[in-house]
N, C-alpha and C. Protein backbone atom coordinates (compact mmCIF):
# COMPACT_ATOMS: atom_id res chain seq x y z
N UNK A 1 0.39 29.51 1.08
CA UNK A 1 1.67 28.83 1.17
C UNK A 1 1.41 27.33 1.33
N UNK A 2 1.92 26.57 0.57
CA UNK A 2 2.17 25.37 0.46
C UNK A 2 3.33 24.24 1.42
N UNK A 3 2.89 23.91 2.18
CA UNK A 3 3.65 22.97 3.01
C UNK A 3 4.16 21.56 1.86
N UNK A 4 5.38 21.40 1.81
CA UNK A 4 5.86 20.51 1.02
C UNK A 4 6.79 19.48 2.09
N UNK A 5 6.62 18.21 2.30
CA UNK A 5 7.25 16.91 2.86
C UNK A 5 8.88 16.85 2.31
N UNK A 6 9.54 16.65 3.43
CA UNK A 6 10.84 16.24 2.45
C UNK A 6 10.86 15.14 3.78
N UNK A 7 12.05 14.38 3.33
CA UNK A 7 12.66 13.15 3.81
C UNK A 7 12.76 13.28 5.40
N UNK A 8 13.95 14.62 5.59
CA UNK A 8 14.45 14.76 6.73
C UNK A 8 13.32 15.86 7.82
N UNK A 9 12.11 15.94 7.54
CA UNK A 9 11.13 15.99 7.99
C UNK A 9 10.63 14.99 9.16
N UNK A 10 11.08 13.73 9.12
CA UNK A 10 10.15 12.61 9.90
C UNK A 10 11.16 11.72 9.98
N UNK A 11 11.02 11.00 11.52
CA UNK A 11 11.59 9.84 10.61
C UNK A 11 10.67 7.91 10.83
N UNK A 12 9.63 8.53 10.99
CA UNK A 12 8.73 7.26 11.00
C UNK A 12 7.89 7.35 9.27
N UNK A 13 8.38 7.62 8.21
CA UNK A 13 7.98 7.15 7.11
C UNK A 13 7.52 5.50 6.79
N UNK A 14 8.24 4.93 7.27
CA UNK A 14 7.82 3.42 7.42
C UNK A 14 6.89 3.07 7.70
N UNK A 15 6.59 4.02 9.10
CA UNK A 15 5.30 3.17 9.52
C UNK A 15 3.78 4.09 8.72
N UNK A 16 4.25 5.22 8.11
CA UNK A 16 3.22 5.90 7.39
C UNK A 16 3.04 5.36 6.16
N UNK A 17 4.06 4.67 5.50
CA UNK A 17 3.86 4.40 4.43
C UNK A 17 2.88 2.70 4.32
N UNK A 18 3.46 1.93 6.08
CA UNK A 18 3.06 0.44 6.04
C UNK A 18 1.12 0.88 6.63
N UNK A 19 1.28 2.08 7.17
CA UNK A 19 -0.52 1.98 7.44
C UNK A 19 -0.96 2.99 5.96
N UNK A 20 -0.46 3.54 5.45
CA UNK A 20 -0.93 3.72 3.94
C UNK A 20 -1.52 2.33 3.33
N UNK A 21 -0.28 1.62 3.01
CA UNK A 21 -0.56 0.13 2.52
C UNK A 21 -1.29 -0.92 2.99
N UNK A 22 -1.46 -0.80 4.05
CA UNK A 22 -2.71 -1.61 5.04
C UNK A 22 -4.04 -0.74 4.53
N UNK A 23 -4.16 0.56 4.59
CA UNK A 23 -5.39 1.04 4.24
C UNK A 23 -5.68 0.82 2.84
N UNK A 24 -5.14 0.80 2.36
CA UNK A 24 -5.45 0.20 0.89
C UNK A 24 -5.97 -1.29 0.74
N UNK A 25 -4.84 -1.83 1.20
CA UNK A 25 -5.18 -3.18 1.15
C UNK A 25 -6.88 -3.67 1.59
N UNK A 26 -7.32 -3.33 2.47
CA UNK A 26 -8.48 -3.06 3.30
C UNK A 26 -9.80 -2.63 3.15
N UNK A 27 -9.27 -1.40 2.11
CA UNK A 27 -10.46 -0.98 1.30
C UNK A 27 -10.62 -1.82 -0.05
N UNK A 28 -9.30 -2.91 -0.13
CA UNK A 28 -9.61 -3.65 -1.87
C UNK A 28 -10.72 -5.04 -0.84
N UNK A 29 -10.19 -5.42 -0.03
CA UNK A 29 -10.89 -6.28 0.87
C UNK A 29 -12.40 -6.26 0.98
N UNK A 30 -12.88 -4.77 1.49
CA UNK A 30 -13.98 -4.12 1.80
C UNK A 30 -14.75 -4.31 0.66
N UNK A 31 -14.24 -4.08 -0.50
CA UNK A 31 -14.88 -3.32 -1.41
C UNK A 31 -15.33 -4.69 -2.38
N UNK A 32 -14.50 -5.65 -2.41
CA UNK A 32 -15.17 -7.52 -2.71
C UNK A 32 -16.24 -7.87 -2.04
N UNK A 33 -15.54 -7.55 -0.66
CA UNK A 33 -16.39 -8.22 0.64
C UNK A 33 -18.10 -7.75 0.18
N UNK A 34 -18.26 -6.49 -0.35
CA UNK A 34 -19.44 -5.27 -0.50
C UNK A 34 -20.02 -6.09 -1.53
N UNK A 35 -19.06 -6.05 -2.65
CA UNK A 35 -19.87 -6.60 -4.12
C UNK A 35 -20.66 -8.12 -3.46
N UNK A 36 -19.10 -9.11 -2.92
CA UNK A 36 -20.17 -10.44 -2.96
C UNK A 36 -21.46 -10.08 -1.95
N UNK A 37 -21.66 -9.58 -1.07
CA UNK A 37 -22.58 -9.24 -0.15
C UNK A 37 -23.85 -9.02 -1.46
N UNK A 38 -23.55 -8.05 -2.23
CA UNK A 38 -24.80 -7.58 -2.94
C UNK A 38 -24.70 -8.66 -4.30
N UNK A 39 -24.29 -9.67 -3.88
CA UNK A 39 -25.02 -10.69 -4.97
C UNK A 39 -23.66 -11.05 -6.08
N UNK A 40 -22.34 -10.03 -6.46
CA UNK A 40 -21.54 -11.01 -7.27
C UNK A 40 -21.38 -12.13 -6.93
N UNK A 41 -21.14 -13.20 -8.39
CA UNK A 41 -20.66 -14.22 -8.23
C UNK A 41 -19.17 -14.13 -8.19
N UNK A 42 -18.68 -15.31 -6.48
CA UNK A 42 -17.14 -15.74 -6.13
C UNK A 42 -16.24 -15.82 -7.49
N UNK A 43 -16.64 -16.78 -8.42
CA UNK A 43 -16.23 -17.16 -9.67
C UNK A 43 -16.27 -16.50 -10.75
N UNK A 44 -17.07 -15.10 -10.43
CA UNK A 44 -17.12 -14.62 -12.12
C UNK A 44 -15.50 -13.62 -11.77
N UNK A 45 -15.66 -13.04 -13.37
CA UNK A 45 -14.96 -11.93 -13.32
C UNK A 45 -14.31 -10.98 -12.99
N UNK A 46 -15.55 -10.52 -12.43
CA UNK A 46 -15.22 -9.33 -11.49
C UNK A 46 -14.47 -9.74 -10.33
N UNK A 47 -15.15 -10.51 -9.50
CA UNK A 47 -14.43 -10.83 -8.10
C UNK A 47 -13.41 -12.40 -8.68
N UNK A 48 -13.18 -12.48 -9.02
CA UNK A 48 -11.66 -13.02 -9.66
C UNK A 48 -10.79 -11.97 -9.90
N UNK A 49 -11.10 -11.24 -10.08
CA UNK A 49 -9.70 -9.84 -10.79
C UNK A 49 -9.83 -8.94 -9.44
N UNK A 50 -10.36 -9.18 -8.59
CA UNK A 50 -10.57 -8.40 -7.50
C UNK A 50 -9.67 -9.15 -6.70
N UNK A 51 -9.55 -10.48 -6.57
CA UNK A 51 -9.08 -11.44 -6.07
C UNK A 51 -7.42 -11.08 -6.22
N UNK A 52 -7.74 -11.34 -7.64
CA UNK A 52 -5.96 -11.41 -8.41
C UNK A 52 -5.49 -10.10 -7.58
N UNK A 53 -5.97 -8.92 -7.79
CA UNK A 53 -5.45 -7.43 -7.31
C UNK A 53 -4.94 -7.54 -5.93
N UNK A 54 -5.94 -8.20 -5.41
CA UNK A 54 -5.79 -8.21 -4.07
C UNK A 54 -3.90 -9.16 -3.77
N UNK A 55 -4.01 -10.34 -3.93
CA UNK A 55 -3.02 -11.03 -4.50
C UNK A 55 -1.31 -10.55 -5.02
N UNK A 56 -1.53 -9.89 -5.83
CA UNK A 56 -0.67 -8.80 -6.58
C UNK A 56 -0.43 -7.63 -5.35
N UNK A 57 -1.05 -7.03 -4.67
CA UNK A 57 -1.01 -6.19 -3.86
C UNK A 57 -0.30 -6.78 -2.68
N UNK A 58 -0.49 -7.51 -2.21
CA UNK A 58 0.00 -8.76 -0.50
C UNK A 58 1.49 -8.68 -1.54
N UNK A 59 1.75 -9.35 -2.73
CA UNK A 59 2.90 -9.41 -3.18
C UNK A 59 3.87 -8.47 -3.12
N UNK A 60 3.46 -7.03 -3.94
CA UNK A 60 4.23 -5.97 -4.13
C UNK A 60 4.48 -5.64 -2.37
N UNK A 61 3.84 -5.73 -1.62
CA UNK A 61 3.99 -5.50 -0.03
C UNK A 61 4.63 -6.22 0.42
N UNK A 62 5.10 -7.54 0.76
CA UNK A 62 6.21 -8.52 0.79
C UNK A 62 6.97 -8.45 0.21
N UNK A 63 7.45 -8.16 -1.16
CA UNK A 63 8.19 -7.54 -1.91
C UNK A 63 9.20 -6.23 -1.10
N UNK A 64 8.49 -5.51 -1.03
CA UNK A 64 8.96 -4.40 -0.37
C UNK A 64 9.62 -4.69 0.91
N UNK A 65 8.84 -5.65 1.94
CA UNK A 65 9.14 -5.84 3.17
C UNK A 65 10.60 -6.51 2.60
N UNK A 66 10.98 -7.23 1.51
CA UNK A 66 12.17 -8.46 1.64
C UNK A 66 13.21 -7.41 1.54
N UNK A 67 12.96 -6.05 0.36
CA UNK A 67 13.68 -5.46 0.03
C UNK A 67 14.32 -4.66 1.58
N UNK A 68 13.78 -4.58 2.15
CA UNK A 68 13.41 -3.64 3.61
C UNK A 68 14.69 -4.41 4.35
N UNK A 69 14.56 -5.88 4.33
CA UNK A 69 15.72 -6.30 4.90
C UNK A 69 17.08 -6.32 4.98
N UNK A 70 17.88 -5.75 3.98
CA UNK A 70 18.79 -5.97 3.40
C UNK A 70 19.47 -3.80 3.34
N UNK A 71 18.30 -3.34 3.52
CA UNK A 71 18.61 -1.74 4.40
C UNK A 71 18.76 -1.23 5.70
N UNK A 72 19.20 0.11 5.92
CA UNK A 72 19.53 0.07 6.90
C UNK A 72 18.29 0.81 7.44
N UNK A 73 17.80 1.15 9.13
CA UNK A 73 16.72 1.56 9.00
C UNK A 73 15.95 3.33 8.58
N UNK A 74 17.39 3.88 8.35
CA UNK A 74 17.34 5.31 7.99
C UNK A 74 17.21 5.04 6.09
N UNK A 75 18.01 4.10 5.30
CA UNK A 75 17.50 4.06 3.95
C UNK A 75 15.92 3.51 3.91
N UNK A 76 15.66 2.76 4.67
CA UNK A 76 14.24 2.10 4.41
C UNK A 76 13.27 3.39 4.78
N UNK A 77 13.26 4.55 5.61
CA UNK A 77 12.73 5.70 5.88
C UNK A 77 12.63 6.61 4.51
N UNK A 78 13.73 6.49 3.93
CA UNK A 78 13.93 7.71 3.06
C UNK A 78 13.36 7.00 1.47
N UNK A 79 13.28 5.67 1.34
CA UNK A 79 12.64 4.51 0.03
C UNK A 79 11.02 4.80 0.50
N UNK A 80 10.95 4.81 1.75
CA UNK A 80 9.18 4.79 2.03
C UNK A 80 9.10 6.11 1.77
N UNK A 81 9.89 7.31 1.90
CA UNK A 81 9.52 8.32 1.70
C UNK A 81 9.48 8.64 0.58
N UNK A 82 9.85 8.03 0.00
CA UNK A 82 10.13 8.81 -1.92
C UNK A 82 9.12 7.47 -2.43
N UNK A 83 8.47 6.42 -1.92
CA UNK A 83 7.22 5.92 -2.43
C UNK A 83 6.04 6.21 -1.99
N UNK A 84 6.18 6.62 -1.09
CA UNK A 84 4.80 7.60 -1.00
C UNK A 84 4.38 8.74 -1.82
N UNK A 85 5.89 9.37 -1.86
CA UNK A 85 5.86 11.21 -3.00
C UNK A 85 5.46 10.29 -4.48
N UNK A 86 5.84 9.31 -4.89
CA UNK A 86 5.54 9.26 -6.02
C UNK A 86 4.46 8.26 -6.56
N UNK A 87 3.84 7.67 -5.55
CA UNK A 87 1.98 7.38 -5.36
C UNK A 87 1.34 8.48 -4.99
N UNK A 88 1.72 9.56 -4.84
CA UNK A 88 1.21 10.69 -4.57
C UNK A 88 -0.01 10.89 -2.71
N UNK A 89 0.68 10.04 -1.94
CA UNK A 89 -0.03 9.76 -0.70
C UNK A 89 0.29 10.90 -0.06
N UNK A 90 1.22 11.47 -0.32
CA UNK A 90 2.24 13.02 0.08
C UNK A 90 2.22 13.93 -0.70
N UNK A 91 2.54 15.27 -0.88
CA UNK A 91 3.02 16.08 -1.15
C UNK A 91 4.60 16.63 -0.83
């Protein structure tokens, strides 16, 4: 039997979804931090687009937070909950 998440399950989705997004963020951090350690160059390629991602990521997360403002705190529960189901962080 399969345990399946719905909305009215929880109601701290927010904060599961904002330490989802911190752990991500963290491991894109980590994972630059790793390369320049083992010798990429700051300036090439790779850690430029690592950069940008990183960048793009802080965005879409501020993004979200602005959207966050303007809800109430039971819709912002049930938006984190249905973006998690469909990054697949949930079931």
């Amino acid at each position: 039997m399969s345990y399946r998440s719905r909305v009215t399950d929880r109601d701290d989705w927010f904060e599961i979804w904002e330490d989802d997004k911190e752990s991500i963020l963290q491991t894109m951090i980590k994972n630059m931090a790793s390369d320049l350690d083992h010798g990429y160059d700051y300036f090439g390629k790779s850690i430029t687009e690592q950069r940008k991602a990183i960048e793009e990521y802080r965005k879409e997360i501020d993004d979200a937070y602005d959207k966050f403002k303007s809800m109430e705190d039971k819709e912002v529960n049930r938006w984190c909950f249905y973006d998690l189901k469909k990054r697949g962080a949930i079931i």
